[in-house]
Protein backbone atom coordinates (compact mmCIF):
# COMPACT_ATOMS: atom_id res chain seq x y z
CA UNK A 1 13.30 35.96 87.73
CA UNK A 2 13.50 33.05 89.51
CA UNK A 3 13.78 31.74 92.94
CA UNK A 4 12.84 28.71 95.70
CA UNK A 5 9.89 30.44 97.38
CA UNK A 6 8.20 33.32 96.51
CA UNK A 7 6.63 35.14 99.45
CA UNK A 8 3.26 37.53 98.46
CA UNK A 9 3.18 40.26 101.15
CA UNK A 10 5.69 42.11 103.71
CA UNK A 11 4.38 42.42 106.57
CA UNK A 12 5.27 40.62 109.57
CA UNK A 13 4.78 36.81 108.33
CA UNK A 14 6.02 37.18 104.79
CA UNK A 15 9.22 39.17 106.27
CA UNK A 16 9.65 36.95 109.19
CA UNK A 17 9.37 34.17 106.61
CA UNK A 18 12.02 35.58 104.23
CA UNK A 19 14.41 35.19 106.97
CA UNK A 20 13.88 32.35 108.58
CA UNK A 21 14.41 31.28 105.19
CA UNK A 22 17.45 32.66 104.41
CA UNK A 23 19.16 31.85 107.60
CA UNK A 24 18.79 28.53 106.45
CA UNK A 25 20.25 28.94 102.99
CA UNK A 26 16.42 28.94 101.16
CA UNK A 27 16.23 31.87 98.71
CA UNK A 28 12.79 33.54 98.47
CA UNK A 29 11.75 36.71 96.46
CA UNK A 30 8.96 39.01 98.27
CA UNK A 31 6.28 41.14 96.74
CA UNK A 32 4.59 44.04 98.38
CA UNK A 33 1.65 46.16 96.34
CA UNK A 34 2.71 48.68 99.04
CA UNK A 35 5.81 51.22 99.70
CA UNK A 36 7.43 50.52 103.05
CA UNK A 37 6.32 53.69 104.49
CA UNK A 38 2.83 52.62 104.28
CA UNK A 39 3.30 49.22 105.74
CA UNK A 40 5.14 50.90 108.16
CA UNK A 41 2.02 53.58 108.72
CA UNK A 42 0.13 50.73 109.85
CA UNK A 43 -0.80 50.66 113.79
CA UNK A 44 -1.44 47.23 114.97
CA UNK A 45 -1.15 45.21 117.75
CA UNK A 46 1.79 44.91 120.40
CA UNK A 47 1.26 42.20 123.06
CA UNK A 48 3.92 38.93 122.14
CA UNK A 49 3.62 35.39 123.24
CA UNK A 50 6.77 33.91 124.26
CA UNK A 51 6.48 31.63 120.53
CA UNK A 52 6.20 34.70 118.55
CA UNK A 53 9.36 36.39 121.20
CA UNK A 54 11.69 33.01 120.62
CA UNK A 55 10.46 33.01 116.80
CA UNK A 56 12.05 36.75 116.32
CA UNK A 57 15.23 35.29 118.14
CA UNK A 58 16.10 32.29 115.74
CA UNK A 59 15.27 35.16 113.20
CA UNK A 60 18.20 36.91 114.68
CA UNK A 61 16.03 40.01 114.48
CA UNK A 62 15.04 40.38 118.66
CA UNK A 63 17.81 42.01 119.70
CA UNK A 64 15.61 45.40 119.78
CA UNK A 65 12.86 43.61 121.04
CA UNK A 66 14.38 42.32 123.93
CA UNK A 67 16.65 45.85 124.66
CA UNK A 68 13.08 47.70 124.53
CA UNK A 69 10.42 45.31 124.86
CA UNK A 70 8.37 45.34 127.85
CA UNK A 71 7.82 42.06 129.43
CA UNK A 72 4.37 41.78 131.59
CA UNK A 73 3.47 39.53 134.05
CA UNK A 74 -0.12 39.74 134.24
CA UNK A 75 -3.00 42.03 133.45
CA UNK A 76 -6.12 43.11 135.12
CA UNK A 77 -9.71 42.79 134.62
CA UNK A 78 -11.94 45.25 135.88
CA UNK A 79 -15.18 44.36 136.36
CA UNK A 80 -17.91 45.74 138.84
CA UNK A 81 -15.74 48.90 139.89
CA UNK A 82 -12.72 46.21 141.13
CA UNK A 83 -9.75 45.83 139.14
CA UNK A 84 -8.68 41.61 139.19
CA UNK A 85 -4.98 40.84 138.74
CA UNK A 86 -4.11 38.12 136.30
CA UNK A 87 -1.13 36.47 137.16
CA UNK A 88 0.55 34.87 134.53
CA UNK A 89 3.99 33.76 135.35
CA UNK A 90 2.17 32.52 138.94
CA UNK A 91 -0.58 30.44 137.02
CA UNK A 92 1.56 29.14 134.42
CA UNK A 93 5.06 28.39 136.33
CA UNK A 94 6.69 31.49 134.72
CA UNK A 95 5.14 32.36 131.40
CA UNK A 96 5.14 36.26 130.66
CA UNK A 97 4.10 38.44 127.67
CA UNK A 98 6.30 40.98 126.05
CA UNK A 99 4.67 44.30 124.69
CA UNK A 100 6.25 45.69 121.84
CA UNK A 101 4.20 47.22 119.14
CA UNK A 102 3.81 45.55 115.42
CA UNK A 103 5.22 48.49 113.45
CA UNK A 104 8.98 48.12 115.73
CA UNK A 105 8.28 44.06 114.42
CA UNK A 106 7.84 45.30 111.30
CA UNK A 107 10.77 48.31 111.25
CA UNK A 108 13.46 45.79 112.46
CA UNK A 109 11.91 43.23 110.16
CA UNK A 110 12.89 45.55 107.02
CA UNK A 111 16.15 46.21 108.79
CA UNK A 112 17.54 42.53 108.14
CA UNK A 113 15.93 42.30 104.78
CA UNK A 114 17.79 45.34 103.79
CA UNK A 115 21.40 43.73 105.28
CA UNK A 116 20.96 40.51 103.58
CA UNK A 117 20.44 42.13 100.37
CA UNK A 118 17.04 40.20 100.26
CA UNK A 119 15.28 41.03 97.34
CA UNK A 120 11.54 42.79 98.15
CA UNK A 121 9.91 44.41 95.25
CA UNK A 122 7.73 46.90 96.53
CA UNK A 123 4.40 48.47 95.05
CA UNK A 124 4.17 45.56 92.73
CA UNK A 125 0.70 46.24 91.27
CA UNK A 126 -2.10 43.42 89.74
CA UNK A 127 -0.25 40.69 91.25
CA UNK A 128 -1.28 36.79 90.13
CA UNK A 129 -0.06 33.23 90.72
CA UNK A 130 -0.62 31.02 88.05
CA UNK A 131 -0.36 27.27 87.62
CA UNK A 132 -0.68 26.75 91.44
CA UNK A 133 -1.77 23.16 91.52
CA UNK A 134 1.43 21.98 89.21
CA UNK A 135 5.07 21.64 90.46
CA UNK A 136 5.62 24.71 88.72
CA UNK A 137 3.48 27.72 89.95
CA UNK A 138 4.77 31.60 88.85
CA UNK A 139 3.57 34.61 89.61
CA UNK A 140 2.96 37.65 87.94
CA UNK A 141 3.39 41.67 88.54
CA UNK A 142 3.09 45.09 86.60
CA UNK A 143 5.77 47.58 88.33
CA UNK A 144 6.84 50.71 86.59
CA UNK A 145 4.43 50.24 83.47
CA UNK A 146 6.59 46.38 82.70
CA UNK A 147 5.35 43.07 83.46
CA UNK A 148 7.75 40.77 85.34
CA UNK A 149 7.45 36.82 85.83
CA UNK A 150 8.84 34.98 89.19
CA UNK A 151 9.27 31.59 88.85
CA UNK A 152 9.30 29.60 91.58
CA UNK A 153 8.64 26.22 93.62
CA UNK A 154 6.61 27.09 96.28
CA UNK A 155 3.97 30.24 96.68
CA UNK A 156 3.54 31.62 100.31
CA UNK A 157 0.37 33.54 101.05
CA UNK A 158 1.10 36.13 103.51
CA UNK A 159 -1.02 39.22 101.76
CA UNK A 160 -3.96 39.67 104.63
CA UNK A 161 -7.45 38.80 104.79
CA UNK A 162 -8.25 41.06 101.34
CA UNK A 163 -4.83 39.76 99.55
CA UNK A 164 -4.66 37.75 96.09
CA UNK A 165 -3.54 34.94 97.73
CA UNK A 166 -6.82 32.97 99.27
CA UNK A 167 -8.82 34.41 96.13
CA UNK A 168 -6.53 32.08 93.79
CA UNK A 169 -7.75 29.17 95.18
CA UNK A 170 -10.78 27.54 93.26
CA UNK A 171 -14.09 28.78 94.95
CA UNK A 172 -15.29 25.45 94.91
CA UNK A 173 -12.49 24.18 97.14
CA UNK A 174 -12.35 26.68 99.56
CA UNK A 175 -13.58 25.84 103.19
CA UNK A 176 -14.53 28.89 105.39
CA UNK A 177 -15.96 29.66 108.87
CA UNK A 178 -16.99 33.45 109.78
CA UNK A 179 -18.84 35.13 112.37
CA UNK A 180 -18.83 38.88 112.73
CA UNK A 181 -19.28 40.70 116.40
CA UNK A 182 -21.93 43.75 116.05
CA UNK A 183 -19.33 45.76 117.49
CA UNK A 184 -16.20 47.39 116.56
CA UNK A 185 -13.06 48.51 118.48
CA UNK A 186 -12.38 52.33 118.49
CA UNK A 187 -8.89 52.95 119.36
CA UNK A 188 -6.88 55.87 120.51
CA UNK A 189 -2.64 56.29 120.56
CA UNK A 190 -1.80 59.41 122.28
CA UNK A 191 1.88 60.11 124.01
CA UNK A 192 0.62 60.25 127.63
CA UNK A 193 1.84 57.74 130.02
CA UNK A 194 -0.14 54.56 130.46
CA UNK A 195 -2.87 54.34 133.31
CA UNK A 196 -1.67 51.55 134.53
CA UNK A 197 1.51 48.79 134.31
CA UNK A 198 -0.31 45.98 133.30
CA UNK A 199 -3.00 45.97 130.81
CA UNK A 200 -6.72 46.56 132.00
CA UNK A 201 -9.58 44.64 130.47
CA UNK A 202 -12.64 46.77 131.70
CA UNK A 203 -16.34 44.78 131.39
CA UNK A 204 -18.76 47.34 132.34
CA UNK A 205 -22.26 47.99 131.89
CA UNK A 206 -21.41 50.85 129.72
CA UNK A 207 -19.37 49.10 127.07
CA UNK A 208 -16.00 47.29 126.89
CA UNK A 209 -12.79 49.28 127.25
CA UNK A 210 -8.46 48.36 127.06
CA UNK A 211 -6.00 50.29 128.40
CA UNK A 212 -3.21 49.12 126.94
CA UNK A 213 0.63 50.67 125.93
CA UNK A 214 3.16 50.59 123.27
CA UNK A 215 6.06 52.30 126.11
CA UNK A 216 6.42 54.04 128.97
CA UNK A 217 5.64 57.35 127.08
CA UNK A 218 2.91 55.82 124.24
CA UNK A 219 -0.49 54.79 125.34
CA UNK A 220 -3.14 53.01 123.26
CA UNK A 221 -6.48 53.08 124.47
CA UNK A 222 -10.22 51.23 123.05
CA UNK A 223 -13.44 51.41 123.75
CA UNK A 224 -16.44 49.23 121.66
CA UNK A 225 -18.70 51.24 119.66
CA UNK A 226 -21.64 49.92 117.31
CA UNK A 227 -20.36 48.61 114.31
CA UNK A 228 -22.57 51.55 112.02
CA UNK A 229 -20.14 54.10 113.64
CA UNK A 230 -18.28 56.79 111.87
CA UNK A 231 -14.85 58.05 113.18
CA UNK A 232 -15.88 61.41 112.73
CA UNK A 233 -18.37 60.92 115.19
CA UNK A 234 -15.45 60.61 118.17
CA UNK A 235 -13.36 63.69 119.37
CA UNK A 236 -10.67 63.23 121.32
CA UNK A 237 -12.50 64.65 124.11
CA UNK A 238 -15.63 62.73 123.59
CA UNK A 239 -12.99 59.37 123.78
CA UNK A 240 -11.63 60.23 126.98
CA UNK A 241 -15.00 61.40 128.61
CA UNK A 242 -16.42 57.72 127.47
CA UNK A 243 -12.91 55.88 128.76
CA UNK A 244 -13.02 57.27 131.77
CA UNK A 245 -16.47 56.51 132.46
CA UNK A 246 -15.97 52.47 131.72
CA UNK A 247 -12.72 52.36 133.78
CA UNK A 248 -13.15 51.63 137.49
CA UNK A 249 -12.11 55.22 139.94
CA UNK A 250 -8.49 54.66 140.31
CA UNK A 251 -7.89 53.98 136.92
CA UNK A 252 -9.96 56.97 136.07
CA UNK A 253 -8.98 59.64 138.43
CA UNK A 254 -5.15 58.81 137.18
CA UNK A 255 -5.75 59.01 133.32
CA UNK A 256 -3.34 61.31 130.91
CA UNK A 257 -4.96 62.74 128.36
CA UNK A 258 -4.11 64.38 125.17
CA UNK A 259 -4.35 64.84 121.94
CA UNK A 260 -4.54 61.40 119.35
CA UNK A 261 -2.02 60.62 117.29
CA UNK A 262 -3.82 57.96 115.49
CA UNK A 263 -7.67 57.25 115.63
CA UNK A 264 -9.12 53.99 114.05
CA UNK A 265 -12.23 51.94 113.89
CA UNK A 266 -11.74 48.54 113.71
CA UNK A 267 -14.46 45.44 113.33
CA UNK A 268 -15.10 42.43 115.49
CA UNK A 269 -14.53 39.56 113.03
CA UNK A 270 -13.20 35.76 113.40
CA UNK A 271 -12.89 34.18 110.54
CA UNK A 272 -10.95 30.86 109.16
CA UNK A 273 -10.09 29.80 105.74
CA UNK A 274 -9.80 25.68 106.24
CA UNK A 275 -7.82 25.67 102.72
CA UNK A 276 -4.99 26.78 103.80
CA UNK A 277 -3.00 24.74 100.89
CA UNK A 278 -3.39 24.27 97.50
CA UNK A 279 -1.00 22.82 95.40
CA UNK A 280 2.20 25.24 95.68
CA UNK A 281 0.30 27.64 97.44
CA UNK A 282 0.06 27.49 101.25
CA UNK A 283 -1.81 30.64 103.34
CA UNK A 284 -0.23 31.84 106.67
CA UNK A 285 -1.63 34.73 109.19
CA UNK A 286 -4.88 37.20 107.93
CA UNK A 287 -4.60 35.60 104.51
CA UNK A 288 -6.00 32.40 106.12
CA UNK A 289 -7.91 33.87 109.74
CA UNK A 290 -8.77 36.42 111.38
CA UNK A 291 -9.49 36.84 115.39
CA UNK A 292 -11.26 39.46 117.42
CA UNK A 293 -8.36 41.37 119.36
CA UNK A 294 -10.16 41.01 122.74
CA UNK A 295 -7.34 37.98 122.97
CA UNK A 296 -4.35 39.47 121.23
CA UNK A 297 -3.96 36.00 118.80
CA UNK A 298 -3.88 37.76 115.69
CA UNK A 299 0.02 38.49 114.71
CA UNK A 300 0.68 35.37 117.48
CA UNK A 301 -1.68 33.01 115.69
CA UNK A 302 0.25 34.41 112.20
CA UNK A 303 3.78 33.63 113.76
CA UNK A 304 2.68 29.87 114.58
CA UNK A 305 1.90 29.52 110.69
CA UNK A 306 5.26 31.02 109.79
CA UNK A 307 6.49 28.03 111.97
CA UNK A 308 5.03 25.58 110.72
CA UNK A 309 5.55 26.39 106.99
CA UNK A 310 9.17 27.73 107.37
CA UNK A 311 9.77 24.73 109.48
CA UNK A 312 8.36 22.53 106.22
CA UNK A 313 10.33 24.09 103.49
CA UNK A 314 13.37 24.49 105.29
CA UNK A 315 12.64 20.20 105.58
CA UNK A 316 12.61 19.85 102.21
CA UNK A 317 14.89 21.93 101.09
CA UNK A 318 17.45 20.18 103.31
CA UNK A 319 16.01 16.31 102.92
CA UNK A 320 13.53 16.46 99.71
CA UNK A 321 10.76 15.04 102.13
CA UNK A 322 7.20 16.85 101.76
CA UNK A 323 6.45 15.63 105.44
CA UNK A 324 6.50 19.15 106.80
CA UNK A 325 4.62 20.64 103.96
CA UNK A 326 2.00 18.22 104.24
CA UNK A 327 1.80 18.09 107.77
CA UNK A 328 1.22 22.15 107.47
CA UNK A 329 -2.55 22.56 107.12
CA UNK A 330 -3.49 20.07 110.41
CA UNK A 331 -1.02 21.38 112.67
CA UNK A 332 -1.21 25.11 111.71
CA UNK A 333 -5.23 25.03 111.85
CA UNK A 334 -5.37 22.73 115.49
CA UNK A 335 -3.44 26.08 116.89
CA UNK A 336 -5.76 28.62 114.56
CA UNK A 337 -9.02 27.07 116.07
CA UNK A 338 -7.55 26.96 119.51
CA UNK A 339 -6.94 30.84 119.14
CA UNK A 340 -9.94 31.30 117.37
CA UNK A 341 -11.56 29.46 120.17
CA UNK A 342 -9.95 31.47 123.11
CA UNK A 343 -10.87 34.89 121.01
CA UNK A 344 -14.23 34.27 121.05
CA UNK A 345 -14.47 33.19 124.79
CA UNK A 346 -13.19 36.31 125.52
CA UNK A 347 -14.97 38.31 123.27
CA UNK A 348 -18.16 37.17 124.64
CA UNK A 349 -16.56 37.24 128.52
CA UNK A 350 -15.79 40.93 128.30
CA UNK A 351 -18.16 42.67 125.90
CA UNK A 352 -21.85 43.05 126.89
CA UNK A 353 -23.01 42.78 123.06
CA UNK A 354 -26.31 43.79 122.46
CA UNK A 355 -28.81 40.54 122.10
CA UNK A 356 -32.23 39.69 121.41
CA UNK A 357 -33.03 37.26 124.23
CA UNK A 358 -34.45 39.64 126.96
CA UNK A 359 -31.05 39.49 128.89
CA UNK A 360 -30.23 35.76 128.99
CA UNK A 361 -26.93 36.54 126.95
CA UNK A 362 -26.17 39.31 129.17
CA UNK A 363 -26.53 37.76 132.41
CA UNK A 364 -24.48 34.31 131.13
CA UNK A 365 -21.86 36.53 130.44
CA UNK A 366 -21.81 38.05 134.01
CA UNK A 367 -21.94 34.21 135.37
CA UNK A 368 -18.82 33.31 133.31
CA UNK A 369 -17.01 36.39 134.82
CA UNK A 370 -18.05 35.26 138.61
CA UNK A 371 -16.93 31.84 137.62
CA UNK A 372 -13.40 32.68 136.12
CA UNK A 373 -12.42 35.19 138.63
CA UNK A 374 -13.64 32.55 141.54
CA UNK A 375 -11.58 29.74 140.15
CA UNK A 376 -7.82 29.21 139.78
CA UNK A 377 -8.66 26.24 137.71
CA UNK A 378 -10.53 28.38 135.37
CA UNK A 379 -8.14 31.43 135.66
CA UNK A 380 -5.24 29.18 134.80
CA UNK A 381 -6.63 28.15 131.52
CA UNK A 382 -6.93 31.70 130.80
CA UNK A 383 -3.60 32.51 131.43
CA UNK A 384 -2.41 29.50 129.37
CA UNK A 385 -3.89 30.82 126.66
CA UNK A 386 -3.19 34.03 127.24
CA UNK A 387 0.70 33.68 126.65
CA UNK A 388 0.09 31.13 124.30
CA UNK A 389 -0.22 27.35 123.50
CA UNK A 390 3.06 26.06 122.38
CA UNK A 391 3.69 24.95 118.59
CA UNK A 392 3.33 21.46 118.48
């Protein structure tokens, strides 16, 4: 088989990718090691910057997210028993959020490849690229007990932070940065109504906690936990008894509970590969970073890559100039650090994490929170960040 680009991994980037791509006449072949029901299975994040929202559009795949997306103007932060309202259109001359949840990305994502006729191979097992510093790179797949051969011009990484992709590149010229948070997030979806309209970022002596929704009828809820902890460990009504006790009254006294309909542990970690190209091979979203939630940058920071590399092929595909390509790994890693940067800030801002400095931590993040929640200056650079930094 052959084709212009082929694309390792369907989930949101490779997808969004693939058609971006083939709106604009490139052809591209996608591999999956998964079935689509499992990629589907996967519960992820929800909260869109406008980027990402206009990104879906020139996609031509937003109609359902702007029919049942939910656009937010602000969120709260609780802290000491009061609940602060971020403004975000007011602090940033009209810049809102959309929540709509990763898998209905990922559903209507599938939809279009499906009604171009794109072709996705799915559960395409011990997957490798070859020859990826040469102008002709392939890769390689067992499906079905038969080995298959893509040949191709260009290989895009979009397979996650454990994918083949990044582990193809030489060890000795890979560049990477990683700290990891002693806590993890443990997160609840139930089908209660949300708490609350806006999001609620809770810092409170007790731990960190999110109330956060994926509609008007599914809630998703977190609370930190130690990073040793086991999932069995957390009932459903040991969850709500600990949310409750980190949100301030209000919020509290007006929580639905009920029974979870998915339960998951997930790690603090940011990480960033600097190597995002080599050769034929360029990285784009968890393949090449990874960013605590606490700032919701993760499938936003992935959607500026897919930018910035569909925006280079579709250049030379069109012109023959490389520009674009080479021009990928400085302005697709200036955003990455910026949300890598922002993730951290509020990691640190909203989590008490434990420390061994007899408090000094502790009481610097306290100070921050006085600071930001005293200072439009200071709360407008949040909120700047918040619905994103544009792609430039």
């Amino acid at each position: 088989m052959k084709t212009q680009v082929c694309i390792i991994g369907a989930g949101p980037s490779g997808l969004l990718l693939a058609q971006l791509l083939h709106r604009a006449g490139v052809d591209a072949v996608v591999l999956e090691k998964h079935t689509p029901e499992h990629v589907l299975g996967r519960i992820r994040a929800g909260v869109l910057e406008t980027g990402f929202c206009d990104l879906m559009r020139e996609a031509g795949v937003g109609e359902r997210m702007d029919a049942e997306g939910q656009v937010h103007h602000g969120f709260d932060i609780a802290y000491r028993g009061e609940r602060h309202h971020i403004d975000l259109a007011g602090l940033t001359g009209g810049d809102t959020v959309m929540v709509y949840g990763q898998t209905e990305i990922q559903r209507d994502l599938f939809a279009a490849r499906d009604a171009m006729d794109g072709v996705t191979i799915a559960e395409a097992a011990d997957v490798h690229l070859h020859d990826i510093d040469s102008d002709a790179p392939y890769v390689t797949y067992r499906k079905g007990g038969e080995d298959f051969r893509v040949d191709c011009d260009f290989i895009a990484g979009c397979d996650g932070y454990h994918g083949i992709s990044r582990k193809s590149i030489p060890k000795e010229k890979l560049v990477t940065f990683e700290k990891v948070y002693p806590v993890g997030w443990l997160g609840v979806l139930s089908e209660t109504p949300p708490v609350s309209k806006e999001l609620i970022y809770s810092n409170h002596e007790l731990g960190f906690s999110l109330c956060s929704m994926r509609s008007d009828q599914i809630s998703r809820y977190y609370i930190d936990v130690p990073v040793e902890a086991a999932i069995e460990e957390w009932t459903d009504e040991r969850f709500w008894e600990e949310l409750k006790r980190r949100l301030p009254e209000d919020a509290a006294n007006s929580l639905v509970t009920g029974p979870s309909i998915e339960k998951s542990i997930a790690p603090l970690r940011s990480f960033v590969c600097d190597t995002v190209n080599y050769g034929r091979l360029f990285l784009a979203g968890d393949a090449g970073h990874i960013v605590p939630p606490t700032g919701a940058k993760g499938l936003n920071s992935a959607a500026s890559d897919i930018y910035f590399l569909s925006s280079g092929l579709i250049e030379y595909y069109k012109s023959g100039s490389e520009n674009g390509l080479m021009n990928y790994p400085a302005k697709a890693l200036a955003r990455v650090w910026k949300a890598e940067r922002f993730s951290w800030w509020m990691t640190l801002m909203l989590h008490r994490l434990p420390d061994a400095d007899g408090g000094f931590s502790r009481r610097m993040c306290e100070a921050e929170l006085d600071y930001v929640l005293g200072s439009k200056a200071a709360l407008t650079s949040l909120a700047e960040n918040y619905v994103g930094l544009p792609f430039e």
